[in-house]
C-alpha atoms as a PDB file:
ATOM      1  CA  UNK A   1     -74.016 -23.683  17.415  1.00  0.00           C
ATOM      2  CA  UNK A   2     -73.842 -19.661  17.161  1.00  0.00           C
ATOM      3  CA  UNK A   3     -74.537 -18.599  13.525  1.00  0.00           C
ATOM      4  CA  UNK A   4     -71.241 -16.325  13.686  1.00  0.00           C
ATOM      5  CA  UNK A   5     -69.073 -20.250  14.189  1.00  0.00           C
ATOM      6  CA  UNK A   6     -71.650 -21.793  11.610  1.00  0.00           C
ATOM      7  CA  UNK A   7     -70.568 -18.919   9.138  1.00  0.00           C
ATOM      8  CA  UNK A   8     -66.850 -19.262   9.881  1.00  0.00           C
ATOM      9  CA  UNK A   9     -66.952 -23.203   9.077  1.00  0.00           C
ATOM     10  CA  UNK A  10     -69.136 -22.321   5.806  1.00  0.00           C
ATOM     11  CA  UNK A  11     -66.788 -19.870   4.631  1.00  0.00           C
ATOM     12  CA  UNK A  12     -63.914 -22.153   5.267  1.00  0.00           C
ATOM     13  CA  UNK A  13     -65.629 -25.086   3.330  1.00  0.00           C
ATOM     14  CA  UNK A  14     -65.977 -22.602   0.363  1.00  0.00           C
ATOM     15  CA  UNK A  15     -62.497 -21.581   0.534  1.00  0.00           C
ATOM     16  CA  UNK A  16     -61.357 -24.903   0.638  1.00  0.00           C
ATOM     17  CA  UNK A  17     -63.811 -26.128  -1.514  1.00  0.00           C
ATOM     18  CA  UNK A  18     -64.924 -29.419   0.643  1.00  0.00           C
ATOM     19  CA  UNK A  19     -68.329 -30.411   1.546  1.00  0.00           C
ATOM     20  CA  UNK A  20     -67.773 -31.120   5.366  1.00  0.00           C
ATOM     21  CA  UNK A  21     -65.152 -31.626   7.395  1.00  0.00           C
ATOM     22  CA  UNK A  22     -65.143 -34.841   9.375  1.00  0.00           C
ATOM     23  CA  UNK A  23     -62.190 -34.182  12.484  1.00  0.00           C
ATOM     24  CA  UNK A  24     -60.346 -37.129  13.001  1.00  0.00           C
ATOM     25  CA  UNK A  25     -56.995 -35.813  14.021  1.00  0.00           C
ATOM     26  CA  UNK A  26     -55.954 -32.619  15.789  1.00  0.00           C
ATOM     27  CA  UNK A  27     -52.395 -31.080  14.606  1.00  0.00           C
ATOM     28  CA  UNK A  28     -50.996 -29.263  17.575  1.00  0.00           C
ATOM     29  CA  UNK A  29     -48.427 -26.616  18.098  1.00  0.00           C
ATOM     30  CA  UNK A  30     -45.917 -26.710  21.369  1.00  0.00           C
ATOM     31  CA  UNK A  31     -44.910 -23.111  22.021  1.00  0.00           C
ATOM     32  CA  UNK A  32     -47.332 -20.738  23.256  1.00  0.00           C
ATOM     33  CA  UNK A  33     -50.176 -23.137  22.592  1.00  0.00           C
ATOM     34  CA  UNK A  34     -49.119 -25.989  24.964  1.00  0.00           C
ATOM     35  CA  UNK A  35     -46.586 -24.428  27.114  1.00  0.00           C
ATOM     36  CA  UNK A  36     -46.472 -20.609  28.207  1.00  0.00           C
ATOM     37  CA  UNK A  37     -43.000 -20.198  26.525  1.00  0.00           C
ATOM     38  CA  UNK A  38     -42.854 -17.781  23.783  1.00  0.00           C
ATOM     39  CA  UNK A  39     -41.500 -14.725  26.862  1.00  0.00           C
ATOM     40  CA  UNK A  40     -38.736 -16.854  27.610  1.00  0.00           C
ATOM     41  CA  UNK A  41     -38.178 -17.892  23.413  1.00  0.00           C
ATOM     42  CA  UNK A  42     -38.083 -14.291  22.667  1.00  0.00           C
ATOM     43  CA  UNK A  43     -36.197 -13.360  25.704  1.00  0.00           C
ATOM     44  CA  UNK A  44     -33.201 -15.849  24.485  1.00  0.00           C
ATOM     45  CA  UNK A  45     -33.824 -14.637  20.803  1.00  0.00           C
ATOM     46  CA  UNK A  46     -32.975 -11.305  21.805  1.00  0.00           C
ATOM     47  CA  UNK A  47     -30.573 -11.830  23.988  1.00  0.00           C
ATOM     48  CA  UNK A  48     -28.231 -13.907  21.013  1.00  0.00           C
ATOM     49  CA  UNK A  49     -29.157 -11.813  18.399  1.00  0.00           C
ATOM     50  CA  UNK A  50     -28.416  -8.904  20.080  1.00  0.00           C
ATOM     51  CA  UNK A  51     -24.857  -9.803  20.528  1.00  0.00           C
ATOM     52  CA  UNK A  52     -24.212 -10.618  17.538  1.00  0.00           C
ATOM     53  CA  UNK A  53     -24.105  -6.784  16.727  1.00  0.00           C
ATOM     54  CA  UNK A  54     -27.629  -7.556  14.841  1.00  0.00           C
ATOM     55  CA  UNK A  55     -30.586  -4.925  15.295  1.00  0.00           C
ATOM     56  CA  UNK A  56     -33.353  -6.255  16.494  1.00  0.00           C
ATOM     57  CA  UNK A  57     -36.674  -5.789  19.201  1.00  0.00           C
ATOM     58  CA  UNK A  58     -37.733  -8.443  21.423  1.00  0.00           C
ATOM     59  CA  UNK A  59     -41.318  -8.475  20.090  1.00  0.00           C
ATOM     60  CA  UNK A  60     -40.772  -9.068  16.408  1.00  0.00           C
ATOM     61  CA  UNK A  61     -39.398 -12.710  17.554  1.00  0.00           C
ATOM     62  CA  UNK A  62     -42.896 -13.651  18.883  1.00  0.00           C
ATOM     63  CA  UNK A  63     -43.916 -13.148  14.630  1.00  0.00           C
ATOM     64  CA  UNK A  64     -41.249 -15.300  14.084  1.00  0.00           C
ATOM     65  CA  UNK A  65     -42.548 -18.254  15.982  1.00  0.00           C
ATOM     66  CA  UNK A  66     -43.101 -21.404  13.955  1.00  0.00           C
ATOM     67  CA  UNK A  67     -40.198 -20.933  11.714  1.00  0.00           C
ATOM     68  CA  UNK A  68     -37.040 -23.385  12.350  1.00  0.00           C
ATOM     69  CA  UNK A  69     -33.734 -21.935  14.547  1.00  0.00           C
ATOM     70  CA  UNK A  70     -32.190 -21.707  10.710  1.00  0.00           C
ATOM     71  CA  UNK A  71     -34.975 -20.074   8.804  1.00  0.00           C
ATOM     72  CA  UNK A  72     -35.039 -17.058  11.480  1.00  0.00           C
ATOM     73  CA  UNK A  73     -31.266 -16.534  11.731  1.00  0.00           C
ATOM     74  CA  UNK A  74     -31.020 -16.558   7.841  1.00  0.00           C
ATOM     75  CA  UNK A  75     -33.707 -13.788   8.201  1.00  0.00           C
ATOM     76  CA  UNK A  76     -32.107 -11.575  10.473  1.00  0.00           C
ATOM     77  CA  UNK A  77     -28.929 -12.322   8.607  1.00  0.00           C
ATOM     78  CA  UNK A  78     -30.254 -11.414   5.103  1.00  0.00           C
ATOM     79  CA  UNK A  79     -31.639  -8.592   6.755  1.00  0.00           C
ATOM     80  CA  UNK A  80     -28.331  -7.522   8.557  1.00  0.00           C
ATOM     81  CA  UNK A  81     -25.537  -8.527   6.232  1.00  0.00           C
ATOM     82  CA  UNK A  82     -27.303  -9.374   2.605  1.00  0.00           C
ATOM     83  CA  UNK A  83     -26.490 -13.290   3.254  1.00  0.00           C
ATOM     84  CA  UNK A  84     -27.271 -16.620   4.277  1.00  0.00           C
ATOM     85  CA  UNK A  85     -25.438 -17.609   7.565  1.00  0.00           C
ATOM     86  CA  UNK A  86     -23.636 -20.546   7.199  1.00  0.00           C
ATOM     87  CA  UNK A  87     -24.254 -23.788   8.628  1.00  0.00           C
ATOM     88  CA  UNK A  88     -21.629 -23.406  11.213  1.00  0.00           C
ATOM     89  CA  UNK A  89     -22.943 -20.309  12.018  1.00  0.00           C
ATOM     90  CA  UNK A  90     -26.586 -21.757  12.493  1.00  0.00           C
ATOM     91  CA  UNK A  91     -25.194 -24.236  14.618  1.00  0.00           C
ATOM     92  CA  UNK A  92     -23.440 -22.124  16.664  1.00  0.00           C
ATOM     93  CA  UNK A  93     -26.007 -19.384  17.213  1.00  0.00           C
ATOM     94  CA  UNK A  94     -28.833 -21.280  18.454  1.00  0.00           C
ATOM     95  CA  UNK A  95     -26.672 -23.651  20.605  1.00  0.00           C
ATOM     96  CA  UNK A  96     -26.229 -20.245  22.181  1.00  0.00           C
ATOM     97  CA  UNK A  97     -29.878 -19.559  21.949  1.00  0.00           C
ATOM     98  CA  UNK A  98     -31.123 -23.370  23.434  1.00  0.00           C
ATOM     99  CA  UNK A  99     -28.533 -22.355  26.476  1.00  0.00           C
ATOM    100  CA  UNK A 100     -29.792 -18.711  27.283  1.00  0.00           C
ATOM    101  CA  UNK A 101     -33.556 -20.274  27.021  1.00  0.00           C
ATOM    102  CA  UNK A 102     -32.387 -23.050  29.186  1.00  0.00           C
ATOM    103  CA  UNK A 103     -30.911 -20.908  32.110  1.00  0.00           C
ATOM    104  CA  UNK A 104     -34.597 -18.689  32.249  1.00  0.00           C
ATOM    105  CA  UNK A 105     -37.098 -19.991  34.770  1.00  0.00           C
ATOM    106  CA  UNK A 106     -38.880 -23.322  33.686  1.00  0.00           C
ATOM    107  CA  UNK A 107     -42.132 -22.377  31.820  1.00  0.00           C
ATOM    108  CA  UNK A 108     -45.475 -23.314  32.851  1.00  0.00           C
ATOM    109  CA  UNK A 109     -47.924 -25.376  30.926  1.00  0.00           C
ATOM    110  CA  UNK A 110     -50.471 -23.237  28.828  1.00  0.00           C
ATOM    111  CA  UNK A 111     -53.391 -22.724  31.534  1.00  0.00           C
ATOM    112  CA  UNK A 112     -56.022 -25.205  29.667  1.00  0.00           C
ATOM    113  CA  UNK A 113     -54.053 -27.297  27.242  1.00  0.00           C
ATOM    114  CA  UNK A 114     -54.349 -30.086  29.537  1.00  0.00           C
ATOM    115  CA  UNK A 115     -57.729 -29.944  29.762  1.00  0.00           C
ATOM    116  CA  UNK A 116     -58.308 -29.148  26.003  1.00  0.00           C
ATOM    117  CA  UNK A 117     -55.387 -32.306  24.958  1.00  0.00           C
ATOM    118  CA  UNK A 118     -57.425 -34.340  27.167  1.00  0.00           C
ATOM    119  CA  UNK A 119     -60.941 -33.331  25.630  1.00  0.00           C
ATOM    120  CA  UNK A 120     -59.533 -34.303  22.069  1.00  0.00           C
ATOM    121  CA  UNK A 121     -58.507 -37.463  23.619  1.00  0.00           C
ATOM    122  CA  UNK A 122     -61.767 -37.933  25.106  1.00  0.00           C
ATOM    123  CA  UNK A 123     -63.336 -38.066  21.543  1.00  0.00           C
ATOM    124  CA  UNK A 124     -61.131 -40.297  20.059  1.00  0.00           C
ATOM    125  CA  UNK A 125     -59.408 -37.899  17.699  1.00  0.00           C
ATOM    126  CA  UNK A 126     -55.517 -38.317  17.376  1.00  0.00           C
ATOM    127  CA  UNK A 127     -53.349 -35.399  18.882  1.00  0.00           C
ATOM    128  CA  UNK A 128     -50.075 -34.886  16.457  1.00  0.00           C
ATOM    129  CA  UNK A 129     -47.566 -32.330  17.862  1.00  0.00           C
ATOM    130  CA  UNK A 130     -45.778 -29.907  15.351  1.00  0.00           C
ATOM    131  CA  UNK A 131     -43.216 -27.752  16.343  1.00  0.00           C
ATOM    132  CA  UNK A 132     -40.584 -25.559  15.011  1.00  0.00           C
ATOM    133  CA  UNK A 133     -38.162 -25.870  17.873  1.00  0.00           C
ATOM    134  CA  UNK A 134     -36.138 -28.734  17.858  1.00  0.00           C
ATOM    135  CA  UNK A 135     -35.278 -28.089  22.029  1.00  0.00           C
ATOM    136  CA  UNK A 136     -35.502 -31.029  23.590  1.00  0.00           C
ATOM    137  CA  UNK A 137     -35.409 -28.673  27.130  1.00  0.00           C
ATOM    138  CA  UNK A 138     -39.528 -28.615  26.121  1.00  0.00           C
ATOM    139  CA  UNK A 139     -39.785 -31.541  24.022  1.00  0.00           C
ATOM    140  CA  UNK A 140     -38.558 -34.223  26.696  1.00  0.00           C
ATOM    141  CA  UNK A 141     -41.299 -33.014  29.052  1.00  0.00           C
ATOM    142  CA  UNK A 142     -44.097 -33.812  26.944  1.00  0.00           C
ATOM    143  CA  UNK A 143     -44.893 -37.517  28.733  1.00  0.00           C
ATOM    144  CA  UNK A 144     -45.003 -35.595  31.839  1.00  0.00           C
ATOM    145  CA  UNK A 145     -47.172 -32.873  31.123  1.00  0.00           C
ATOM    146  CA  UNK A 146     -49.561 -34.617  28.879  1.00  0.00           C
ATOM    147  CA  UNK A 147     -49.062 -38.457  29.479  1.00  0.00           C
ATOM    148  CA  UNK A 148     -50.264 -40.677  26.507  1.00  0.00           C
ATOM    149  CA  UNK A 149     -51.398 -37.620  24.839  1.00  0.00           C
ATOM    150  CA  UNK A 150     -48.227 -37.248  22.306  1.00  0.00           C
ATOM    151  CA  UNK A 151     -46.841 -40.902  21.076  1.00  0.00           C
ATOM    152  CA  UNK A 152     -43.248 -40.517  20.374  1.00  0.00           C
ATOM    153  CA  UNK A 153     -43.911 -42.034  16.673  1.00  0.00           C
ATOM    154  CA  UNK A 154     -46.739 -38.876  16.359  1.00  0.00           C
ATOM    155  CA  UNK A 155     -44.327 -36.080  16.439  1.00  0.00           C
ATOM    156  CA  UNK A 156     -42.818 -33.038  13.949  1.00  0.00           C
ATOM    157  CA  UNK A 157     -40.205 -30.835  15.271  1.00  0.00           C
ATOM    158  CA  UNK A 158     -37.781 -28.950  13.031  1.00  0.00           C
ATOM    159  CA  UNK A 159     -35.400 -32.247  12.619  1.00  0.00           C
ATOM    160  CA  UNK A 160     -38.198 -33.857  10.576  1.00  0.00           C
ATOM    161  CA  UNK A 161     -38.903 -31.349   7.562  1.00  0.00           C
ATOM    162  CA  UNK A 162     -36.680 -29.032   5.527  1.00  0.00           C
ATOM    163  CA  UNK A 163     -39.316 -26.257   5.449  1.00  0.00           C
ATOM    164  CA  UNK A 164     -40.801 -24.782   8.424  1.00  0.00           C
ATOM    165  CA  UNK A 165     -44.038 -22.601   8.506  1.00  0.00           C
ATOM    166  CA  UNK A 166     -45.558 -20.440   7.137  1.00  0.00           C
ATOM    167  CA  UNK A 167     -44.713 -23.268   4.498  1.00  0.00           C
ATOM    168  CA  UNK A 168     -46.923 -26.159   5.274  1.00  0.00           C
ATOM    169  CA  UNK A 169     -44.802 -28.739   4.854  1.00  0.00           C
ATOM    170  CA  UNK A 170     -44.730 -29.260   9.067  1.00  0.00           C
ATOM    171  CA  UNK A 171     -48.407 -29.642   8.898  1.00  0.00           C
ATOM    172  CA  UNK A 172     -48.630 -32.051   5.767  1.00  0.00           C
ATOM    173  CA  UNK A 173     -45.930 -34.288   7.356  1.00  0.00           C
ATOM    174  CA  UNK A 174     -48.580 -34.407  10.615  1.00  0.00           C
ATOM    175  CA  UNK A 175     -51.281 -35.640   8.434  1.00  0.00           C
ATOM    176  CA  UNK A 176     -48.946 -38.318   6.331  1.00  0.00           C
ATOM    177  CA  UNK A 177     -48.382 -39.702   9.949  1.00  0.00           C
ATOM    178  CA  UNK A 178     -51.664 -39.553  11.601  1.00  0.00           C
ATOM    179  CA  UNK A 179     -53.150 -40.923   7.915  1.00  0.00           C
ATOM    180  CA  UNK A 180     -55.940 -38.274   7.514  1.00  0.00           C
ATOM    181  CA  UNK A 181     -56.380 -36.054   5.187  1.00  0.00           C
ATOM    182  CA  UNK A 182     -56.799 -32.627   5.473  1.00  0.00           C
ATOM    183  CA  UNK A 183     -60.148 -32.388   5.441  1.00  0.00           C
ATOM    184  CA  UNK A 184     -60.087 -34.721   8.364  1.00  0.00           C
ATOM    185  CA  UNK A 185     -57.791 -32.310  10.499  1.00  0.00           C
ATOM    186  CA  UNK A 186     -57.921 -29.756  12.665  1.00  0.00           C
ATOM    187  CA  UNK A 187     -54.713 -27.477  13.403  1.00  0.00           C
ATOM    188  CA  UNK A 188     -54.334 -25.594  16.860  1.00  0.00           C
ATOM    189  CA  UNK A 189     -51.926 -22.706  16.728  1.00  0.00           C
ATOM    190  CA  UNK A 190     -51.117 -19.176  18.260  1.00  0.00           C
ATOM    191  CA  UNK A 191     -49.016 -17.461  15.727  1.00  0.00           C
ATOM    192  CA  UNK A 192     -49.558 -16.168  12.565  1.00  0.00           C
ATOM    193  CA  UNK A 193     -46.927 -18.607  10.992  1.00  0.00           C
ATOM    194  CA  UNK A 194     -48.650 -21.315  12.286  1.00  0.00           C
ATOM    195  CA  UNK A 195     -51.733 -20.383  11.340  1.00  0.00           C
ATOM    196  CA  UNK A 196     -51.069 -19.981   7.994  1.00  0.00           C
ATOM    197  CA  UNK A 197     -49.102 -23.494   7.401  1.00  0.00           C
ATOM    198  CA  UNK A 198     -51.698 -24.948   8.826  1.00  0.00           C
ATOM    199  CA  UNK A 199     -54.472 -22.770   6.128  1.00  0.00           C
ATOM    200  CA  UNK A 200     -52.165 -23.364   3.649  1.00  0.00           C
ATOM    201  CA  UNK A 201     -51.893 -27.712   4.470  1.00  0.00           C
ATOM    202  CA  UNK A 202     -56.062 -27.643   4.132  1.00  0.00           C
ATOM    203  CA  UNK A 203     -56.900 -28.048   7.866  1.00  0.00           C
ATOM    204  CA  UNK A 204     -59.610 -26.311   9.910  1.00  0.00           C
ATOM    205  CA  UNK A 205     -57.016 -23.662  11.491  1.00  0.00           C
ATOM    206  CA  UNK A 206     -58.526 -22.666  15.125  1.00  0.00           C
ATOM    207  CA  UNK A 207     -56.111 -19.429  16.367  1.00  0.00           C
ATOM    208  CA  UNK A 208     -56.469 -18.782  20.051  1.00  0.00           C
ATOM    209  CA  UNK A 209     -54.541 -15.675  21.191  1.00  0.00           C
ATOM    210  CA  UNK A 210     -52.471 -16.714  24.285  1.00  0.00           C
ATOM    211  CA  UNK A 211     -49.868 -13.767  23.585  1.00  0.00           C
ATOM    212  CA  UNK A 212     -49.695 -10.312  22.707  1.00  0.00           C
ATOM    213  CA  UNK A 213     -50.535 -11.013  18.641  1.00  0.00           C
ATOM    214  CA  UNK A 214     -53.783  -9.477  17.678  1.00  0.00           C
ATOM    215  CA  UNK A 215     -56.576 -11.958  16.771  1.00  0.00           C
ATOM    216  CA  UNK A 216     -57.159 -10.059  13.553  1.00  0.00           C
ATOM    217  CA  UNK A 217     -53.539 -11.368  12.507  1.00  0.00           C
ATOM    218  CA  UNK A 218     -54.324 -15.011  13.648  1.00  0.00           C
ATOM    219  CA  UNK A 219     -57.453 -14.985  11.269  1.00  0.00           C
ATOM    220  CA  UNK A 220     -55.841 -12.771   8.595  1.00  0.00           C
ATOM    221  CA  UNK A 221     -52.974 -15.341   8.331  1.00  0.00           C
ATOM    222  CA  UNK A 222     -55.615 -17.750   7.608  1.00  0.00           C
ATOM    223  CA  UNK A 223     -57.475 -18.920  10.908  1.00  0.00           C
ATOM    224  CA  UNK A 224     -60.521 -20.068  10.460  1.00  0.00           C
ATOM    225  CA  UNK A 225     -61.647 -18.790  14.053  1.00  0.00           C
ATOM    226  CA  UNK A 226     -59.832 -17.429  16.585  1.00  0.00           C
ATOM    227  CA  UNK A 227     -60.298 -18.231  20.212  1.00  0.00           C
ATOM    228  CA  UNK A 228     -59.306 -15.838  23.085  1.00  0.00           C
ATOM    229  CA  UNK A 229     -57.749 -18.328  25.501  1.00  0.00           C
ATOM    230  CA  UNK A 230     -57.283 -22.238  25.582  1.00  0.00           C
ATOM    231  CA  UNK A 231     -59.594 -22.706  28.402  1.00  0.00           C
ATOM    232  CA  UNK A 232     -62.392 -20.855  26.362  1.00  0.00           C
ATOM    233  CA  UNK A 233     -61.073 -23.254  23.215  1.00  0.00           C
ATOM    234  CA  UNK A 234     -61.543 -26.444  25.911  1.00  0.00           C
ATOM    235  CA  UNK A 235     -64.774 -25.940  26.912  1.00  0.00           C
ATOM    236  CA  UNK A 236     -65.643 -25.054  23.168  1.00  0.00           C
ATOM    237  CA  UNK A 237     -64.148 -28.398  22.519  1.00  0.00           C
ATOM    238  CA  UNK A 238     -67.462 -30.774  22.321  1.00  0.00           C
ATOM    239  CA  UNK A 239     -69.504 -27.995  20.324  1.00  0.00           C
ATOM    240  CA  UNK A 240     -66.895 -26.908  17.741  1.00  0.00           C
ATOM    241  CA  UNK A 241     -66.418 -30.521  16.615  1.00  0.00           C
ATOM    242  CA  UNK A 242     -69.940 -31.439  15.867  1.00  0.00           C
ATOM    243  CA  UNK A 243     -70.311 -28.222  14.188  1.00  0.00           C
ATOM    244  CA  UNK A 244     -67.874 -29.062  12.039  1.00  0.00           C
ATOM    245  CA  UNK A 245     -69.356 -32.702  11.609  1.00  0.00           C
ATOM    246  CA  UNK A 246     -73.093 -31.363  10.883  1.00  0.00           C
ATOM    247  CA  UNK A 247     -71.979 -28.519   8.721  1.00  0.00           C
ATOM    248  CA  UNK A 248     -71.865 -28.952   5.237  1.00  0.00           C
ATOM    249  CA  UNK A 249     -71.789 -26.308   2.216  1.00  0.00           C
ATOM    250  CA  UNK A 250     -74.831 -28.132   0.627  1.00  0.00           C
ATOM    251  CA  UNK A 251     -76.630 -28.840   3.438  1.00  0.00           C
END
């Protein structure tokens, strides 16, 4: 174990204010962390918003990732217009949004989140997905792309809470179904939303930068480390977790 990733776990225990922190279940973002799909997300983003007379640039939707469909039009809307759109409007908007994603190019699985899903697997800690998107375009391709690695009973998309991140309510619903606490989970994310529901829930947040967000904002937003890619995060795999089981703020 490096002393720079025995530091980061220390500090995190401090923060937190637990003595170890024993990894039993791993809480796992979809977009941009298991599929390459955040170019085509903010490609449809722009696209819809766009139209709707609302100014906007392509990359502030890839800071947006990890809130629900609703939360980011009522953002752009509050922003645009001083209001709340309306539910009809939400509805209608990202229908409109699922469709322009849906007629881009099928995305590719995240080079390495096989091989990292499969590694958790490996060690007998339970993989939870949590995602913002309710699209099932990405959703229904889960047993495909990572068979047995998602149960269908061991999943949070934006249908299952009423607040999405930054608010950790997505992350705290993951551990109420995988029965750990949060000292007993680890979140994987790539946006600073994500990273700081999952800070926020109490989990060991591990950022990995798979897009053009800055690792300082991963770790600012509350990552505990930051990664550079998801293969260097599977093949850090084995190491990271006993570090984390043999590290302990009094010991």
């Amino acid at each position: 174990m490096t002393e720079s990733l025995s530091s980061d776990i220390r500090r995190f225990l401090e923060r937190h204010h637990y003595t170890r922190v024993t990894p039993r279940a791993a809480l796992i973002d979809m977009d941009g962390t298991l599929y390459d799909s955040m170019v085509n997300h903010t490609a449809a983003w722009h696209r819809m918003i766009s139209e709707e007379g609302i100014p906007c640039t392509r990359d502030e939707f890839y800071l947006y990732e990890g809130r629900t469909g609703a939360s980011t039009i009522n953002l752009l809307f509050r922003r645009a217009f001083g209001r709340d759109a309306t539910k009809e409007e939400i509805d209608r908007l990202y229908k409109r949004k699922t469709q322009y994603f849906v007629e881009l190019p099928p995305v590719n699985v995240m080079p390495g989140a096989q091989r990292m899903v499969a590694e958790l697997a490996r060690m007998g800690i339970t993989r939870v997905l949590v995602t913002g998107s309710g699209q099932s375009s990405l959703i229904s391709r889960l047993d495909t792309d990572f068979p047995d690695m998602f149960p269908s009973d061991l999943r949070i998309t934006s249908r299952d809470v009423t607040k999405g991140k930054p608010n950790p309510e997505p992350y705290i619903r993951a551990m109420q179904l995988a029965r750990v606490s949060p000292s007993a989970s680890i979140v994987i994310e790539n946006a600073p939303l994500g990273c700081e529901a999952g800070d926020r829930a109490g989990a060991f947040t591990i950022g990995v930068t798979t897009g053009p967000i800055p690792a300082k904002e991963l770790r600012d937003a509350g990552a505990a480390i930051v990664v550079d890619s998801m293969p260097a995060l599977a093949n850090m795999l084995p190491a990271l977790i006993l570090a984390l089981m043999t590290t302990s703020i009094d010991g």
